[in-house]
Protein backbone atom coordinates (compact mmCIF):
# COMPACT_ATOMS: atom_id res chain seq x y z
CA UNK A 1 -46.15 -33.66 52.50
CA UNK A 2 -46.12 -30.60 50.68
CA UNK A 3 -46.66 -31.48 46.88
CA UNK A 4 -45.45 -28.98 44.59
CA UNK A 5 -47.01 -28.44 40.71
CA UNK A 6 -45.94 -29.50 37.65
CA UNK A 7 -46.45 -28.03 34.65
CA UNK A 8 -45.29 -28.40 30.65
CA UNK A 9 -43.16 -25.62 29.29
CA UNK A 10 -41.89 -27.18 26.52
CA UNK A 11 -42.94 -29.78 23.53
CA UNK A 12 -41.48 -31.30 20.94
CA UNK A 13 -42.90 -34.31 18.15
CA UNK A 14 -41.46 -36.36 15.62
CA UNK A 15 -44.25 -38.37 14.37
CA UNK A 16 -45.86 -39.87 10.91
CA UNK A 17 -48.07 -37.11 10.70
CA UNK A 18 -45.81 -34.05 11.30
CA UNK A 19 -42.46 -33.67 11.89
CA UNK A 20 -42.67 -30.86 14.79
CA UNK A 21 -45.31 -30.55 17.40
CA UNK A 22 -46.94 -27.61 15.47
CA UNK A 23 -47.32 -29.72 11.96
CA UNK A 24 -48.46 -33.21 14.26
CA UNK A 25 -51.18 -30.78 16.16
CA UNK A 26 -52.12 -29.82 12.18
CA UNK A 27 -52.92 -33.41 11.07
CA UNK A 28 -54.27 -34.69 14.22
CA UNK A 29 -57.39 -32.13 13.78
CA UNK A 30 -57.39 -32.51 10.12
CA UNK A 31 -57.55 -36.16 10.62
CA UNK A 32 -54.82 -37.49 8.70
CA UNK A 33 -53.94 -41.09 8.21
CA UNK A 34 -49.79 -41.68 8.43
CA UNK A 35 -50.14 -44.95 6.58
CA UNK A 36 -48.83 -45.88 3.60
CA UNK A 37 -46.49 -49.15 1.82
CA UNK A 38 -43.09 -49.45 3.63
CA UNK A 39 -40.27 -47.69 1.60
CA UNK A 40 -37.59 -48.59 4.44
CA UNK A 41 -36.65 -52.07 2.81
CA UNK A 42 -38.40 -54.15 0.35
CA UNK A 43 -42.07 -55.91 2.46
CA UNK A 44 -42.85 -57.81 -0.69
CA UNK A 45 -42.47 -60.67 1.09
CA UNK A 46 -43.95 -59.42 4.29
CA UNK A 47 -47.43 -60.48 5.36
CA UNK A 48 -48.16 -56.70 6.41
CA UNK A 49 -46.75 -54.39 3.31
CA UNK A 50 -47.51 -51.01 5.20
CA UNK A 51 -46.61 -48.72 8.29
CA UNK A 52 -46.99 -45.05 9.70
CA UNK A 53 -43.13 -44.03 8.83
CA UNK A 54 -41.89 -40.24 9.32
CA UNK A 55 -42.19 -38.81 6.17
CA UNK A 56 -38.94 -36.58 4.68
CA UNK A 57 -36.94 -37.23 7.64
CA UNK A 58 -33.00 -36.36 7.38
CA UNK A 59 -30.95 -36.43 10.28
CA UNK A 60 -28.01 -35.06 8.89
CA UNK A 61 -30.76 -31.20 8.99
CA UNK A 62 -30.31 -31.66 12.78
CA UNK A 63 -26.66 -33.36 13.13
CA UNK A 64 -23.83 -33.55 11.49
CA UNK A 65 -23.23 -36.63 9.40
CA UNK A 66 -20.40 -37.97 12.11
CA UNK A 67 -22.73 -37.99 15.27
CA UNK A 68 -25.60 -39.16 13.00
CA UNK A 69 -23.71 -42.13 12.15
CA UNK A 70 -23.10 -42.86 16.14
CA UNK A 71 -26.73 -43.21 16.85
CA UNK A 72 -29.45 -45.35 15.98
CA UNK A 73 -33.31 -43.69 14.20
CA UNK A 74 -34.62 -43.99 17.80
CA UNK A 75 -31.77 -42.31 19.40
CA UNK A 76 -31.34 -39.36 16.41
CA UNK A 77 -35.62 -38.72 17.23
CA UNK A 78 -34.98 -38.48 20.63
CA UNK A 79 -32.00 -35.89 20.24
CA UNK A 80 -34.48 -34.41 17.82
CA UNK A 81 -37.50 -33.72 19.37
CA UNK A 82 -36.10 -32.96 22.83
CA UNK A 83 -34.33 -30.00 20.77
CA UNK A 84 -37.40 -28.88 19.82
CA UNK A 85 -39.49 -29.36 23.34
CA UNK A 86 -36.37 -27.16 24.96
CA UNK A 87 -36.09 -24.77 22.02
CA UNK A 88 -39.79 -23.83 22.75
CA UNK A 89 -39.70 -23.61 26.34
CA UNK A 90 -37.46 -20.65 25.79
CA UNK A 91 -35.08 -21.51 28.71
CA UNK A 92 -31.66 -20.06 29.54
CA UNK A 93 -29.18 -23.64 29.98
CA UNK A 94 -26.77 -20.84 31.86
CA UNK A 95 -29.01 -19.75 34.19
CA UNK A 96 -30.41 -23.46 35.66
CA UNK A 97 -29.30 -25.26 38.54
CA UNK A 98 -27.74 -28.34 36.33
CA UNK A 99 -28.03 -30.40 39.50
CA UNK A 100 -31.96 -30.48 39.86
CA UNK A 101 -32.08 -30.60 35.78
CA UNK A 102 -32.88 -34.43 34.78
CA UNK A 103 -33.71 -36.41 31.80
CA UNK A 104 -35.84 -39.59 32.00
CA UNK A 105 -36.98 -41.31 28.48
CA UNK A 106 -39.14 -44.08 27.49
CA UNK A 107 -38.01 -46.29 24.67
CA UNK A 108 -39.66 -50.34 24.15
CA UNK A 109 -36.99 -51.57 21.92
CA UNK A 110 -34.45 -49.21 21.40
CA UNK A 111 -31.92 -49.81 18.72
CA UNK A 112 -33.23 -52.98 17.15
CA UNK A 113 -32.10 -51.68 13.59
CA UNK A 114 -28.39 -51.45 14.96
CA UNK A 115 -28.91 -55.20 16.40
CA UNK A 116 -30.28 -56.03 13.16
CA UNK A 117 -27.91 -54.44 11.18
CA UNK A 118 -24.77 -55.55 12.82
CA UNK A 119 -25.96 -59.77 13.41
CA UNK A 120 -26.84 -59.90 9.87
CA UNK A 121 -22.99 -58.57 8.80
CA UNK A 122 -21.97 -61.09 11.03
CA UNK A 123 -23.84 -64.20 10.07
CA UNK A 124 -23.16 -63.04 6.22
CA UNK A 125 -19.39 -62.68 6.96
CA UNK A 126 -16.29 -65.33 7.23
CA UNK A 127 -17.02 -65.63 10.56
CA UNK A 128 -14.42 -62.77 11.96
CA UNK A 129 -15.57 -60.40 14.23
CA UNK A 130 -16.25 -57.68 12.80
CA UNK A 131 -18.72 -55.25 15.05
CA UNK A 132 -19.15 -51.69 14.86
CA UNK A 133 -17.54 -49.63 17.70
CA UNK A 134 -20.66 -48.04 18.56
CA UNK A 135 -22.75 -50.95 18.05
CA UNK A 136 -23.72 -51.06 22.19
CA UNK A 137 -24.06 -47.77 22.58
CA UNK A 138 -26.06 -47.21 19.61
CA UNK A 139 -28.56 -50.31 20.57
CA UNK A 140 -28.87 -50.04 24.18
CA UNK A 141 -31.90 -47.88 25.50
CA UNK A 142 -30.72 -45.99 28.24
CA UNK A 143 -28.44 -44.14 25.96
CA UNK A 144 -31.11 -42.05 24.42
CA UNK A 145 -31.44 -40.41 27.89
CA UNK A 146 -27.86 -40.30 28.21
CA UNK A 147 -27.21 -38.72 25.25
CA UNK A 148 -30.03 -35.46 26.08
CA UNK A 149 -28.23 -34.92 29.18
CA UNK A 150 -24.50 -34.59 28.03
CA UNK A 151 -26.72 -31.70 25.02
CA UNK A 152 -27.70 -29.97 28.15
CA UNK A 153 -25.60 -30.34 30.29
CA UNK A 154 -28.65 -31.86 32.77
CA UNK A 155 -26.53 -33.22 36.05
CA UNK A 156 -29.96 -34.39 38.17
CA UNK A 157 -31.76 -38.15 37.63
CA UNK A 158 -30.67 -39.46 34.24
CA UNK A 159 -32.42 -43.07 33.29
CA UNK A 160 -34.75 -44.72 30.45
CA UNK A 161 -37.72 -46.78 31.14
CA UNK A 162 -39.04 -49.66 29.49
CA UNK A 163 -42.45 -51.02 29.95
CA UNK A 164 -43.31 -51.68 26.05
CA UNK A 165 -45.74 -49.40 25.31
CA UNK A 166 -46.23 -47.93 28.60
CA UNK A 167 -42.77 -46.41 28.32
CA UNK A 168 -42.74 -43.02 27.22
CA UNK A 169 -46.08 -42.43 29.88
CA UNK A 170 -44.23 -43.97 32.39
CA UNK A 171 -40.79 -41.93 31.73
CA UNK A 172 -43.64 -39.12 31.90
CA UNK A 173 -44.98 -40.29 35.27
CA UNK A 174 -41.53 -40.62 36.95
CA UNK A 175 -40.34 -37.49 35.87
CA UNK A 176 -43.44 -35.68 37.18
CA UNK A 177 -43.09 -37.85 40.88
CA UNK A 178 -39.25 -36.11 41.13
CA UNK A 179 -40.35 -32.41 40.67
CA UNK A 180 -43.52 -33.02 42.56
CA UNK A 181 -41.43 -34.75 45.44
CA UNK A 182 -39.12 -31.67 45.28
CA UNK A 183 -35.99 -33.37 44.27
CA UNK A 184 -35.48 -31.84 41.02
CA UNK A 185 -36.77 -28.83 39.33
CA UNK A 186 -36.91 -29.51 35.26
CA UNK A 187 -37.51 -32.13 33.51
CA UNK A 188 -36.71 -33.67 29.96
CA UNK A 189 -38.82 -36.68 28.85
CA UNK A 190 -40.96 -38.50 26.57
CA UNK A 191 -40.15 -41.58 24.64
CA UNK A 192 -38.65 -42.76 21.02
CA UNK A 193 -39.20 -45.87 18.49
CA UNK A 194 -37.64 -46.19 15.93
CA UNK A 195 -38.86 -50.25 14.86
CA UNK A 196 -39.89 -50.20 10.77
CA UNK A 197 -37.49 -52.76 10.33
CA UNK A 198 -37.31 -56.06 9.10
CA UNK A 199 -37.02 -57.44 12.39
CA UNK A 200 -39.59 -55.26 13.51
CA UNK A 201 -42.32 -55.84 10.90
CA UNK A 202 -41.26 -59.34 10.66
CA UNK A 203 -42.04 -60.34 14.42
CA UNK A 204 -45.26 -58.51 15.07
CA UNK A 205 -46.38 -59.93 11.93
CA UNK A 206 -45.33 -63.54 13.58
CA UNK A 207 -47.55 -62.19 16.90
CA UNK A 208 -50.72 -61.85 14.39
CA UNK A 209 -50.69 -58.59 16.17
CA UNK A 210 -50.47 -56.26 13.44
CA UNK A 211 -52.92 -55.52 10.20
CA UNK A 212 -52.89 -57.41 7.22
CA UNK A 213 -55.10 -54.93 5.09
CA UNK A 214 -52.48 -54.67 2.02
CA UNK A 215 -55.24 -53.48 0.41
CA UNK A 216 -55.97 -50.35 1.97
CA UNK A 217 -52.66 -48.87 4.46
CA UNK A 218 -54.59 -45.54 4.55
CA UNK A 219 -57.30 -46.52 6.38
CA UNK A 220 -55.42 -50.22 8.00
CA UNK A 221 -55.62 -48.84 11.66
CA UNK A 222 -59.20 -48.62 12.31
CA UNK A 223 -59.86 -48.71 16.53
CA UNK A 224 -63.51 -49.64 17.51
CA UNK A 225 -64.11 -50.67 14.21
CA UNK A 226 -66.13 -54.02 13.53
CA UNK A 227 -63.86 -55.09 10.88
CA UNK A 228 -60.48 -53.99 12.83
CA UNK A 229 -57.57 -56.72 12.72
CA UNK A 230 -54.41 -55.36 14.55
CA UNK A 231 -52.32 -52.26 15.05
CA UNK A 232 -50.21 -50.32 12.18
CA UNK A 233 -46.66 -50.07 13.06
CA UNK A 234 -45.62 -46.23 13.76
CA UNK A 235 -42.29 -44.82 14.55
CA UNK A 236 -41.23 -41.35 15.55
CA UNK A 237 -40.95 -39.06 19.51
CA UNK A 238 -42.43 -36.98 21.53
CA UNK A 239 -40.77 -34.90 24.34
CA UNK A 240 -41.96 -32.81 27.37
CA UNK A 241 -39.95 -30.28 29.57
CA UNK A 242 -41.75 -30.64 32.43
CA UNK A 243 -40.86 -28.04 35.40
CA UNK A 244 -41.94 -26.59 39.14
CA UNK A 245 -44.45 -24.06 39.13
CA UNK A 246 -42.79 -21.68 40.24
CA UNK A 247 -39.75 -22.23 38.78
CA UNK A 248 -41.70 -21.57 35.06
CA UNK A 249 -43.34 -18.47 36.72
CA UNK A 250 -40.01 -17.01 37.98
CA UNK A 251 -38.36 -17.21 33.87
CA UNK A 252 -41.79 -16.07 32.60
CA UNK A 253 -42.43 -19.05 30.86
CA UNK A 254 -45.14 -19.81 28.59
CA UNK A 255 -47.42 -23.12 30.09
CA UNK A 256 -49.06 -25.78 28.08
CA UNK A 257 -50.68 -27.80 30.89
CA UNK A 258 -50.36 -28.78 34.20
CA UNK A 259 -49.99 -32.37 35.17
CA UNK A 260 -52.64 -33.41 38.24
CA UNK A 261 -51.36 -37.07 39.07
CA UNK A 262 -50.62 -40.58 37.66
CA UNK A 263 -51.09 -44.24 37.96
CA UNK A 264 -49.83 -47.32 36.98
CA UNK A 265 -51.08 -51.06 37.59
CA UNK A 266 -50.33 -54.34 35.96
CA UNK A 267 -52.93 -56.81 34.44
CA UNK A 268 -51.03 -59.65 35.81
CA UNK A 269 -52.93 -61.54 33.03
CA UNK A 270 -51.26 -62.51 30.43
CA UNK A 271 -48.25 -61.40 28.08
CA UNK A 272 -49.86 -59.43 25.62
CA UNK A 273 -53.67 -59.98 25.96
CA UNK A 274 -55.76 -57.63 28.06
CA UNK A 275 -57.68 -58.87 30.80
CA UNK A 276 -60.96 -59.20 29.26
CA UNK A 277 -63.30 -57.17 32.07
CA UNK A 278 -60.02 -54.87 31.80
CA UNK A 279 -59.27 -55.26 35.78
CA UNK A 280 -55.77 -53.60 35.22
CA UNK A 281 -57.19 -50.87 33.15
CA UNK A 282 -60.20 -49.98 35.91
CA UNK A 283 -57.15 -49.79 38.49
CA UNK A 284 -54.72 -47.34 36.60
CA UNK A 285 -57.54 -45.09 35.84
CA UNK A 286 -59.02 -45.00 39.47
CA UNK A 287 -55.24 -44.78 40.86
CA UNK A 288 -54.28 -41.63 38.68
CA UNK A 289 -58.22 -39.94 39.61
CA UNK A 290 -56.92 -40.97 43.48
CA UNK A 291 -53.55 -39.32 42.76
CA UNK A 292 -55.04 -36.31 41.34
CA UNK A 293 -57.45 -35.91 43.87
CA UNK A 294 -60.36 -35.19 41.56
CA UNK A 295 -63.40 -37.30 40.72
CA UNK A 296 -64.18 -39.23 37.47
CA UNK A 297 -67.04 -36.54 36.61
CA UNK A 298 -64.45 -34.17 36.05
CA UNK A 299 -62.80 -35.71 33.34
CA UNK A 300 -63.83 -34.16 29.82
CA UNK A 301 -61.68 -36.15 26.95
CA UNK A 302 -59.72 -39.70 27.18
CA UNK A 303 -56.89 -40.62 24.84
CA UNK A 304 -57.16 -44.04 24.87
CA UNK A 305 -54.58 -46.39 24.15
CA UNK A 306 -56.84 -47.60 21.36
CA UNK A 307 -54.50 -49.61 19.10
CA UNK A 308 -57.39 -51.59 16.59
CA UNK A 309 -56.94 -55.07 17.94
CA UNK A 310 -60.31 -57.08 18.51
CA UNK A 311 -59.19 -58.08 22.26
CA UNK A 312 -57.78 -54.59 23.35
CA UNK A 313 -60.32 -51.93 22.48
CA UNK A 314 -63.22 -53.75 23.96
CA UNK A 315 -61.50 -54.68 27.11
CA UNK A 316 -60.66 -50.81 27.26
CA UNK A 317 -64.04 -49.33 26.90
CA UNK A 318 -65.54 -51.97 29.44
CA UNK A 319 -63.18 -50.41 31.52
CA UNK A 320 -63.71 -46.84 30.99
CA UNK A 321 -67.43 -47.40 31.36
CA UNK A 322 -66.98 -49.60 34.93
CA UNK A 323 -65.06 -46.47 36.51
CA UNK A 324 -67.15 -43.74 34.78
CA UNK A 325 -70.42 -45.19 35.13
CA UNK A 326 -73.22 -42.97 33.52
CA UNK A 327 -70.44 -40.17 33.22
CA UNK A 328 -68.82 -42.40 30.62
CA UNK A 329 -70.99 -41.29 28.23
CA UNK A 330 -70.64 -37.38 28.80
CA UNK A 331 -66.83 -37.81 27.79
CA UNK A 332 -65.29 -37.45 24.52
CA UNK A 333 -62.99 -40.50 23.40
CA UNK A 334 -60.54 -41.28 20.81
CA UNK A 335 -57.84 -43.26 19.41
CA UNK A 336 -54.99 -41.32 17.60
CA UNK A 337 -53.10 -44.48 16.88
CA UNK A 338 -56.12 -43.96 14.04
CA UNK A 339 -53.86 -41.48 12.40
CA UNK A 340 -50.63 -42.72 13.83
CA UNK A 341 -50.12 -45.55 13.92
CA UNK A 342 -48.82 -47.57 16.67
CA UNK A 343 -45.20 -45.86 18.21
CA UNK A 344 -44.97 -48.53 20.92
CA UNK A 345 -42.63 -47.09 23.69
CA UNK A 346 -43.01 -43.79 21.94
CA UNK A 347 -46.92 -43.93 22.14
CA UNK A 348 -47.53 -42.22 25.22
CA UNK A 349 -45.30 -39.03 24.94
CA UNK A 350 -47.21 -38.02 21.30
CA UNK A 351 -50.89 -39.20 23.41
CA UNK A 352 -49.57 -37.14 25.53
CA UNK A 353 -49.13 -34.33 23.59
CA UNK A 354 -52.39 -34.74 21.73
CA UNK A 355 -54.32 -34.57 24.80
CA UNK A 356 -52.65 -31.28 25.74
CA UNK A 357 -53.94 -29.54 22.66
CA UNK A 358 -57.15 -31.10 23.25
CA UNK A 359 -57.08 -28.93 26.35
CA UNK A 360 -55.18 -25.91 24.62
CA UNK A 361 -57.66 -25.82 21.31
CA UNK A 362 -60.74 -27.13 22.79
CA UNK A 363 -60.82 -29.42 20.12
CA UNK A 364 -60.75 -33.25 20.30
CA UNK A 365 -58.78 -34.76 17.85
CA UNK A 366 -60.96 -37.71 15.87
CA UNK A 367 -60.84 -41.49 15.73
CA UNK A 368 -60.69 -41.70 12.00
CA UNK A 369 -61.60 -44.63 9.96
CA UNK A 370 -64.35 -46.04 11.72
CA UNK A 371 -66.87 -47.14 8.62
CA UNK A 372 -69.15 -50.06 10.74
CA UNK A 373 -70.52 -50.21 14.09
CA UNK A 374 -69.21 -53.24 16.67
CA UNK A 375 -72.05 -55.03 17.93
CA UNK A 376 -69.83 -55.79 21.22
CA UNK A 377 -69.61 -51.83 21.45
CA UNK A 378 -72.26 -49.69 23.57
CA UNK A 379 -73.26 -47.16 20.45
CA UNK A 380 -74.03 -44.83 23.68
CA UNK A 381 -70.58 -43.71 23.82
CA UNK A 382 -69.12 -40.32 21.68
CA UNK A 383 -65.36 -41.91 20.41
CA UNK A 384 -65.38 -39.21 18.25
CA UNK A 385 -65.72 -40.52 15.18
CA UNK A 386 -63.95 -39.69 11.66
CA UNK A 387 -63.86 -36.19 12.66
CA UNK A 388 -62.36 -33.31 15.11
CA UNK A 389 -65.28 -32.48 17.55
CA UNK A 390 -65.14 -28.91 19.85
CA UNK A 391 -65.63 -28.90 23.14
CA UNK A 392 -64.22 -27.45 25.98
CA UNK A 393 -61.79 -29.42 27.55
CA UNK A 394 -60.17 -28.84 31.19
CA UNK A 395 -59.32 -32.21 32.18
CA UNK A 396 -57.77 -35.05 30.23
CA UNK A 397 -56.89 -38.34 30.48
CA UNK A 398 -54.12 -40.14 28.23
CA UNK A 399 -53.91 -44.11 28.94
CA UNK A 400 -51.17 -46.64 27.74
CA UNK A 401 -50.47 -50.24 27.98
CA UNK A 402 -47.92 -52.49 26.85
CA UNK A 403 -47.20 -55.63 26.34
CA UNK A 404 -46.39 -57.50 30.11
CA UNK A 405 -49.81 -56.14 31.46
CA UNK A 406 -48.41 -52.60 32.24
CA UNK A 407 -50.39 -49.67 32.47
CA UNK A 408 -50.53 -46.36 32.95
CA UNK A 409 -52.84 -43.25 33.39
CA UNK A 410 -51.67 -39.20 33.18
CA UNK A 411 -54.11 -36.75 33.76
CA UNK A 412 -53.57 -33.31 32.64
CA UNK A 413 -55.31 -29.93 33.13
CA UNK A 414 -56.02 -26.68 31.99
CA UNK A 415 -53.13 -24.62 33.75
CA UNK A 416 -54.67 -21.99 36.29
CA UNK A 417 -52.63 -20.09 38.76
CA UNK A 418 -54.96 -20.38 41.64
């Protein structure tokens, strides 16, 4: 079968360090932590006081105050940043086949502040039934996809995924398979999250999956780091227009990267643990290499997934070094949940994003506050510690795994016509 290419065209970000793709490219080279107390609602009583929020955000600068009110934070980023990614890719709406124009986008949770929101006015009330009109369609995931679509008028494959934290890459991944297949010809996707919540905070907190360090947000998410104890919660979206080859080359359009191949895999492990020898993790990354037809020497930088939990890095360096071998340590390799904190279903579209200007800037964005060796570590490898580090970058890897055991791998490239 004749595969076509697939290339980026457009981005967009919503994110704790920036609130367009521009400003989050700024702060992931400058190393910026998005950490700070909650202001969202009052975590006095919270066992984890802090999260990676968007700072300054007002939807009502980006929809009016009606349609605002219709959606919930996850589905308002979504609308938000795929503005943006299709603003920048320059194209003409008029002039598309709406047909073989999709949207697919990766949420975890979806509207959990709606479901919050509207149980808790119940369970306070008399008793009468009192629900919001919109209180489905402003909870339910799929509707973020849905919502991008009727904006554009897109007419081709319209759906959401929803693999935890896998989402967004997998949206990513299926979006890519339907140009590359030749069934459509421009994509929208990328993922949202929108879960600084009560209900949010409150049950990761119950997981022991998320930092305690009260003492310190800025520096709380701390991957690879001896002293690391669990993710920081991040919120926030990142979008791709993804589109044919030629199809960019015939509108003249500008090209950020070009996607080479994908893979997914599942730990079949255990809920939210990694497999310890990171089996799963091994598989993704040699599926995707498979997929894009190149070999593991080629690779120059790895996003990793990263998050600062004890179990999870390890497992995911044991990995990286059982498919890479000796080439593991000529790579670069970092962890921007350092900066970001933890977007869960939104994680991979921004990973995604920061490997792209990895490959744009020849720059590799850092793995900030890393202040002690782990012993259980190989020192041997370059995760890019505290600090941006140049180097040229043609080929790079983002991985993402969520909670279930599902994984997945996107490589991207340096875009060249031949």
């Amino acid at each position: 079968m004749n595969l076509r290419r697939v290339v980026v065209t457009g981005i967009g970000a919503l994110t704790p360090i920036g609130n367009t793709a521009e400003k989050f490219r700024q702060g992931l080279f400058l190393g910026e932590s998005g950490a700070d107390f909650i202001t969202r609602f009052d975590a006095e009583k919270f066992r984890t006081k802090f999260a990676c929020e968007l700072k300054g955000f007002d939807p009502e600068q980006f929809m009016e105050k009606k349609e605002a009110r219709k959606l919930d934070p996850f589905a308002q980023y979504a609308l938000v940043s795929a503005d943006e990614a299709m603003t920048d890719s320059g194209v003409d709406i008029s002039l598309l086949d709406s047909s073989r124009c999709g949207v697919i986008w990766g949420s975890g949770i979806g509207g959990l502040k709606t479901f919050l929101d509207e149980i808790t006015g119940f369970v306070k009330g008399d008793g009468t039934p009192r629900f919001n009109p919109f209180f489905i369609t402003k909870m339910i995931i799929d509707l973020s996809a849905g919502h991008i679509s009727i904006k554009y008028g897109f007419r081709g494959v319209n759906y959401s995924t929803v693999s935890a934290c896998a989402s967004a890459s997998n949206a990513i991944a299926e979006a890519f398979n339907y140009i590359r297949y030749g069934k459509m010809d421009m994509m929208i996707t990328g993922g949202s999250e929108a879960a600084i919540n009560e209900a949010g905070i409150g049950g990761f907190t119950a997981m022991r999956a998320m930092s305690e360090r009260n003492d310190d947000p800025k520096t709380a998410s701390r991957p690879f780091d001896k002293n690391r104890d669990g993710f920081v919660l991040g919120e926030g979206a990142g979008a791709l227009v993804l589109e044919e080859l030629e199809h960019a080359q015939k509108r003249g359009a500008k090209i950020y990267a070009e996607i080479l191949g994908t893979g997914m895999s599942a730990d079949a492990y255990h809920i939210t643990a990694p497999h310890p020898e990171g089996i799963g993790i091994q598989l993704v990354m040699n599926n995707a290499l498979a997929d894009s037809g190149i070999a593991a020497k080629d690779i120059d930088y790895i996003n990793v997934h990263g998050t600062s939990t004890p179990l999870g890095d390890v497992s995911e360096l044991i990995a990286i070094q059982k498919v890479f071998g000796e080439d593991a340590y000529k790579l670069n390799i970092s962890s921007t949940k350092s900066m970001t904190g933890h977007l869960l279903g939104a994680a991979g579209a921004i990973e995604a994003l920061a490997s792209i200007f990895a490959i744009q800037d020849g720059i590799i964005p850092p793995t900030i506050n890393h202040f002690e060796d782990d012993p259980e570590i190989d020192p041997k490898l370059n995760l890019t510690f505290n600090k941006a580090q140049k180097r040229n970058v043609n080929i790079a890897v983002s991985n993402t795994f969520g909670f279930g055991g599902h994984n997945v791998s996107i490589i991207f490239s340096k875009f060249t016509a031949n």
